[in-house]
Protein backbone atom coordinates (compact mmCIF):
# COMPACT_ATOMS: atom_id res chain seq x y z
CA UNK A 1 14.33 -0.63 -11.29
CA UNK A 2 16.05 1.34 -9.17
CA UNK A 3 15.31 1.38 -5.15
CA UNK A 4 14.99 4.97 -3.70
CA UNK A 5 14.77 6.10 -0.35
CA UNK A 6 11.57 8.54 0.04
CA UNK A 7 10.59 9.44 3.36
CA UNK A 8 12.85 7.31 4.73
CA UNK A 9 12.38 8.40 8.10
CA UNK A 10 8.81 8.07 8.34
CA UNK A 11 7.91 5.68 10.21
CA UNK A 12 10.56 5.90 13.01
CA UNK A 13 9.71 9.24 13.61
CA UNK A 14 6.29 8.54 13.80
CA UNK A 15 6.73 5.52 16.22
CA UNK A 16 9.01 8.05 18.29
CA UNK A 17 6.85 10.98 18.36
CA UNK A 18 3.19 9.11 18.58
CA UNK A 19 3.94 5.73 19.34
CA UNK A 20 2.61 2.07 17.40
CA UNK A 21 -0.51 3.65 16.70
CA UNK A 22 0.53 6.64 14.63
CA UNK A 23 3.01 4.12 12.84
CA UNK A 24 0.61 1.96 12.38
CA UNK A 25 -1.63 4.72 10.69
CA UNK A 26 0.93 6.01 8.69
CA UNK A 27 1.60 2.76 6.88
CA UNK A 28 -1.58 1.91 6.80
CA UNK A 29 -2.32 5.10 4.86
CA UNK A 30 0.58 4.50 2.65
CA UNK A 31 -0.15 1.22 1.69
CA UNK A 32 -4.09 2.24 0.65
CA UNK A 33 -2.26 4.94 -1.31
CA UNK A 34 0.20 3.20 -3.54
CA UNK A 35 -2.69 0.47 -3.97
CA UNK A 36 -5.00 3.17 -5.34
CA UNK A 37 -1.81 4.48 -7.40
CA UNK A 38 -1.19 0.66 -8.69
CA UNK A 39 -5.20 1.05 -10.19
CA UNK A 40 -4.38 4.53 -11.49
CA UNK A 41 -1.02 3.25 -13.33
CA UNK A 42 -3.11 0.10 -14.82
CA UNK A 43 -5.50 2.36 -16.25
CA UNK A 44 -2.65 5.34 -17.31
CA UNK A 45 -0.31 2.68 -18.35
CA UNK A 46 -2.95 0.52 -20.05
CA UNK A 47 -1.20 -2.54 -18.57
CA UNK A 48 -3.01 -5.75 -19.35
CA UNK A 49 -4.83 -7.56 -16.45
CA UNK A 50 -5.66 -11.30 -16.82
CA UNK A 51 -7.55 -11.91 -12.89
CA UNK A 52 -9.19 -9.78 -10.87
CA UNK A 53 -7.70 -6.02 -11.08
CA UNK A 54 -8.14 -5.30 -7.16
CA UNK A 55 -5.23 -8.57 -6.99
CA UNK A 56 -3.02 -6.60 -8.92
CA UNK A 57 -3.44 -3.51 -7.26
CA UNK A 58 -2.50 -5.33 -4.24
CA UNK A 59 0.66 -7.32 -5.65
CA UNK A 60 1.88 -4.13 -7.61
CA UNK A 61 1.34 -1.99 -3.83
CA UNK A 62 4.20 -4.32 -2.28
CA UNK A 63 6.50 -3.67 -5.31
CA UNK A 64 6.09 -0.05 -5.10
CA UNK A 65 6.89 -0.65 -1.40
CA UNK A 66 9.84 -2.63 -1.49
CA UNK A 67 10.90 -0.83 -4.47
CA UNK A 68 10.80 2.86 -3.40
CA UNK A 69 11.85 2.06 0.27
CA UNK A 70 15.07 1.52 1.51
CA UNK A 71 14.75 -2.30 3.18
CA UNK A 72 14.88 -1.54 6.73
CA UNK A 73 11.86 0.95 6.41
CA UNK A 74 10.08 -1.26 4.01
CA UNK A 75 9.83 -3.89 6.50
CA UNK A 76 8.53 -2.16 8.85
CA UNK A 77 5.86 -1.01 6.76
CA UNK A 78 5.36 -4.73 5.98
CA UNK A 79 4.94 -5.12 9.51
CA UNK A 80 1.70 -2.68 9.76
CA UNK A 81 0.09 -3.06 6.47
CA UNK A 82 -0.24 -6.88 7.52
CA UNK A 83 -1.53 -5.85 10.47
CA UNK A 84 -3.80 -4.04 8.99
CA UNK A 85 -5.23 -6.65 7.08
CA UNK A 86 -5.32 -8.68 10.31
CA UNK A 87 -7.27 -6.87 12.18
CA UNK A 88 -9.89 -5.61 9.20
CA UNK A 89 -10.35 -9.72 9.27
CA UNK A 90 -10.51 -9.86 13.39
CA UNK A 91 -13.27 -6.81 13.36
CA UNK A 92 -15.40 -8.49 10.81
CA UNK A 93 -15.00 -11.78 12.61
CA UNK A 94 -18.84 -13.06 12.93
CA UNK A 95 -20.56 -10.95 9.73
CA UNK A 96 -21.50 -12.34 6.83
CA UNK A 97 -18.40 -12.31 4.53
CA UNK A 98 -18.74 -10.54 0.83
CA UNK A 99 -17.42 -13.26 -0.54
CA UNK A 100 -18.91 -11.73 -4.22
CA UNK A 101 -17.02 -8.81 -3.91
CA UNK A 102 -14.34 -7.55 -5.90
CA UNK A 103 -11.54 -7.72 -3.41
CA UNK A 104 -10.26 -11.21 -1.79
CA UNK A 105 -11.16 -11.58 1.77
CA UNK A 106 -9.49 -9.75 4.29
CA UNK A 107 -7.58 -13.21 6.30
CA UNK A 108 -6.45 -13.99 2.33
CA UNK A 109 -5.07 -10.49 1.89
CA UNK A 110 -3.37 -10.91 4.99
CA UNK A 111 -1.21 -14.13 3.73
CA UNK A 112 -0.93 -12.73 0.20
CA UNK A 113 0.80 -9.41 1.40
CA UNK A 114 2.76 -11.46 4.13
CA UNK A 115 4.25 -13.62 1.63
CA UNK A 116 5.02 -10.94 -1.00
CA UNK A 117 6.71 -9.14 1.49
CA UNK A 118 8.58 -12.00 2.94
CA UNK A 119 9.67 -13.22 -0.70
CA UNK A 120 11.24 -10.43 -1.68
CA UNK A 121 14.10 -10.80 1.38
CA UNK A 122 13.43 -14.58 2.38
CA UNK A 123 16.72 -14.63 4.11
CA UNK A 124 16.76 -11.53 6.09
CA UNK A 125 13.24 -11.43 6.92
CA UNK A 126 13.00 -14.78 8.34
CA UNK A 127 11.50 -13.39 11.43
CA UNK A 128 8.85 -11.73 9.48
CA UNK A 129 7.42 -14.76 8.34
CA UNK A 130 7.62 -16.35 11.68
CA UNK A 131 5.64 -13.04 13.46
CA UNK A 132 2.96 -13.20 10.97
CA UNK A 133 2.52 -16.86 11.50
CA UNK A 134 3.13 -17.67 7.50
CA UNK A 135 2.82 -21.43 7.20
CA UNK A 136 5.74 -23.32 5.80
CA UNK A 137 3.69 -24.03 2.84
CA UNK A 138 3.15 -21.14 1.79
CA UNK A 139 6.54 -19.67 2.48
CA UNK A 140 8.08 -22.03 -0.11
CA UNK A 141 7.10 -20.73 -2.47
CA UNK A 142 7.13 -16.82 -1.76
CA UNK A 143 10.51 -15.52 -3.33
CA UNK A 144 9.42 -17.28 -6.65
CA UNK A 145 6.29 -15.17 -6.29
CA UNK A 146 7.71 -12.10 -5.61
CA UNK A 147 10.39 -12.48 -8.28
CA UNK A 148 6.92 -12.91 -11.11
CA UNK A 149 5.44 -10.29 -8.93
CA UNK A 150 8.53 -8.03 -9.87
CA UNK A 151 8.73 -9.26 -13.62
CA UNK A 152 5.70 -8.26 -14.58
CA UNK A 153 5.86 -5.05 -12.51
CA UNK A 154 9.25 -2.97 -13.38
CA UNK A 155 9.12 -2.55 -16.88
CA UNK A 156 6.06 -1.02 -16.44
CA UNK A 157 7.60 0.92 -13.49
CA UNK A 158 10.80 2.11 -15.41
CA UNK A 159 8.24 3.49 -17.91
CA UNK A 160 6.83 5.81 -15.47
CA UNK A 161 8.84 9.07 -17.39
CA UNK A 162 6.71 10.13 -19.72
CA UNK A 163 6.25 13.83 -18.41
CA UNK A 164 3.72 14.49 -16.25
CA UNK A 165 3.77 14.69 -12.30
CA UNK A 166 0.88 14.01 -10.27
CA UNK A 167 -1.35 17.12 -8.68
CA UNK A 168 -2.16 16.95 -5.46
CA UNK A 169 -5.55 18.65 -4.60
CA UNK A 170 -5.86 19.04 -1.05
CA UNK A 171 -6.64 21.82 1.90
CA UNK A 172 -3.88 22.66 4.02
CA UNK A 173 -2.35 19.26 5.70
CA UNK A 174 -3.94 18.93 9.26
CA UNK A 175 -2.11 16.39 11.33
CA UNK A 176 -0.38 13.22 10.94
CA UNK A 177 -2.94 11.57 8.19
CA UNK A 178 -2.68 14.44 5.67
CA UNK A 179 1.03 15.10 6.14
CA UNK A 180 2.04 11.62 5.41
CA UNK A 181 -0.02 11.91 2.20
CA UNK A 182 1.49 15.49 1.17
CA UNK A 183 5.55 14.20 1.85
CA UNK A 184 5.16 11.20 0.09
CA UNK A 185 3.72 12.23 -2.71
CA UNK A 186 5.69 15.22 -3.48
CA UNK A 187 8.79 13.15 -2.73
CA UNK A 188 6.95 10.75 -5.57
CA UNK A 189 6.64 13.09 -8.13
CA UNK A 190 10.57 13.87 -8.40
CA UNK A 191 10.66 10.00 -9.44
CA UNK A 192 8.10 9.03 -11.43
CA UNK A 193 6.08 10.81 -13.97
CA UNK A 194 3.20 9.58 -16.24
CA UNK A 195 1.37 9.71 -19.81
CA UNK A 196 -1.76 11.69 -18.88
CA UNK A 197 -2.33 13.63 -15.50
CA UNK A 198 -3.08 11.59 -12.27
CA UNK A 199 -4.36 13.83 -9.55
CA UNK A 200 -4.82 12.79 -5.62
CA UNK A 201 -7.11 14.41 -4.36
CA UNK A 202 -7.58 14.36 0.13
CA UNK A 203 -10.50 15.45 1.39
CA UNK A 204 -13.85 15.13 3.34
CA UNK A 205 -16.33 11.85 1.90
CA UNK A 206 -18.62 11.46 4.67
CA UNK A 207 -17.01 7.49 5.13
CA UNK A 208 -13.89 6.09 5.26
CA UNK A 209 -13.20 5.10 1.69
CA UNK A 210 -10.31 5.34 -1.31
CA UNK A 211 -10.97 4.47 -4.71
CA UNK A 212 -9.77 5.49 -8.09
CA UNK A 213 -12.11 7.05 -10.63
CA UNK A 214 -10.82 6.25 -13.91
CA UNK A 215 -13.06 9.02 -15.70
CA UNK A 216 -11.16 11.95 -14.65
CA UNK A 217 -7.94 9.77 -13.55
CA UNK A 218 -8.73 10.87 -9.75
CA UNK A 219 -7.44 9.14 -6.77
CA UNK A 220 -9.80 10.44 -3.78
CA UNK A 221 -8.12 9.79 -0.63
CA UNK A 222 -11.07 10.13 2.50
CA UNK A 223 -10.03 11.48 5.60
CA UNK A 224 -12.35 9.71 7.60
CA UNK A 225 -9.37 6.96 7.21
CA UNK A 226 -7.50 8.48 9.49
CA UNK A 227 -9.88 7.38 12.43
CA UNK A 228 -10.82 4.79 10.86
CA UNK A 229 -7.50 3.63 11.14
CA UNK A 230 -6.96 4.63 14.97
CA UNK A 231 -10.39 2.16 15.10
CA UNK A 232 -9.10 -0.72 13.37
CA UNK A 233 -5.06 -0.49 15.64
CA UNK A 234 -7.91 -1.31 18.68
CA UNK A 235 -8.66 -4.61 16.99
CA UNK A 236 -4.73 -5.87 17.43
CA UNK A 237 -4.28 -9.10 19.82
């Protein structure tokens, strides 16, 4: 694969204009969408899934990260979408944990996306680990999971050519939530194309949700996320 640099400016400008909380929206919002893209390619792509598909969507989200963004911007969108999962796992603190659901538990998302991230630069991003509080067992063994993580990830990547851009259904961006969306994946669409359509579609749910329906190959983005999102930046330490 080769590493582009979409929206490279994103989150700086967002920490500049709005502060940690707008950053911390914005790649919050970007990592739910490349997750729900990761389900859509699976199912376009009819790539093979031996474990739980909501694992993959997660491992194949930090590829697409660290694979689309230029280094500097993809840590810092390490930095928030960890944080993310940190505080989802602080503001459930004391409720009975879905531990039969089909996505690990919040606290184990949290190391799983830490260590990704970490593996793919263990040298430079040092630090990283060391902020999120990755134990030194885990870290060990992080760059060899990234490097599988990436194996099994950018041949199906580098296949994304076959023709057809995704549509983006949506009313007129409104604000930082929507416009984040819109940029990204327009920028997205001059790189990859796919074997049958893929269309995002942002609007009104009625709950702050993202999913992927593989009946009509729809990714439904909610923009209830947005405050959602402001929410969940309260939960920080």
């Amino acid at each position: 694969m080769k590493r582009f640099a979409l929206c490279a400016t994103l989150i700086a400008s967002a920490a500049a204009a709005g502060g940690e909380e707008d950053a911390f929206v914005e790649a919050n919002v970007l990592g739910i969408f490349f997750h729900e893209l990761a389900h859509a390619i699976i199912d376009v792509m009819h790539v093979p899934i031996y474990a739980r598909e909501e694992d993959a969507a997660d491992v194949a989200s930090v590829v697409l990260i660290e694979e689309i963004f230029k280094p500097d911007i993809a840590l810092d969108l390490a930095y928030h979408i960890a944080e993310g999962f940190r505080a989802e796992a602080q503001r459930n603190a004391g409720r009975d944990l879905p531990v039969w659901g089909v996505h690990g538990l919040d606290a184990q998302r949290f190391y799983n996306m830490v260590c990704l991230f970490y593996g793919a630069e263990p040298e430079a991003r040092a630090g990283f680990a060391r902020d999120m509080g990755l134990p030194s067992e885990r870290a060990e063994s992080c760059a060899e999971e990234y490097d599988l993580a990436f194996a099994s990830w950018a041949a199906v990547l580098d296949d994304l050519n076959a023709g057809q851009r995704i549509e983006l259904q949506s009313e007129p961006p409104n604000g930082l939530f929507a416009q984040v969306l819109v940029n990204e994946i327009e920028a997205l669409t001059d790189e990859f194309t796919f074997p049958g359509a893929i269309t995002v579609n942002i609007t009104r749910c009625g709950n702050a949700d993202a999913f992927y329906d593989p009946e009509d190959r729809t990714i439904t983005i909610c923009t209830e996320l947005d405050a959602d999102l402001r929410e969940l930046y309260r939960h920080l330490d």
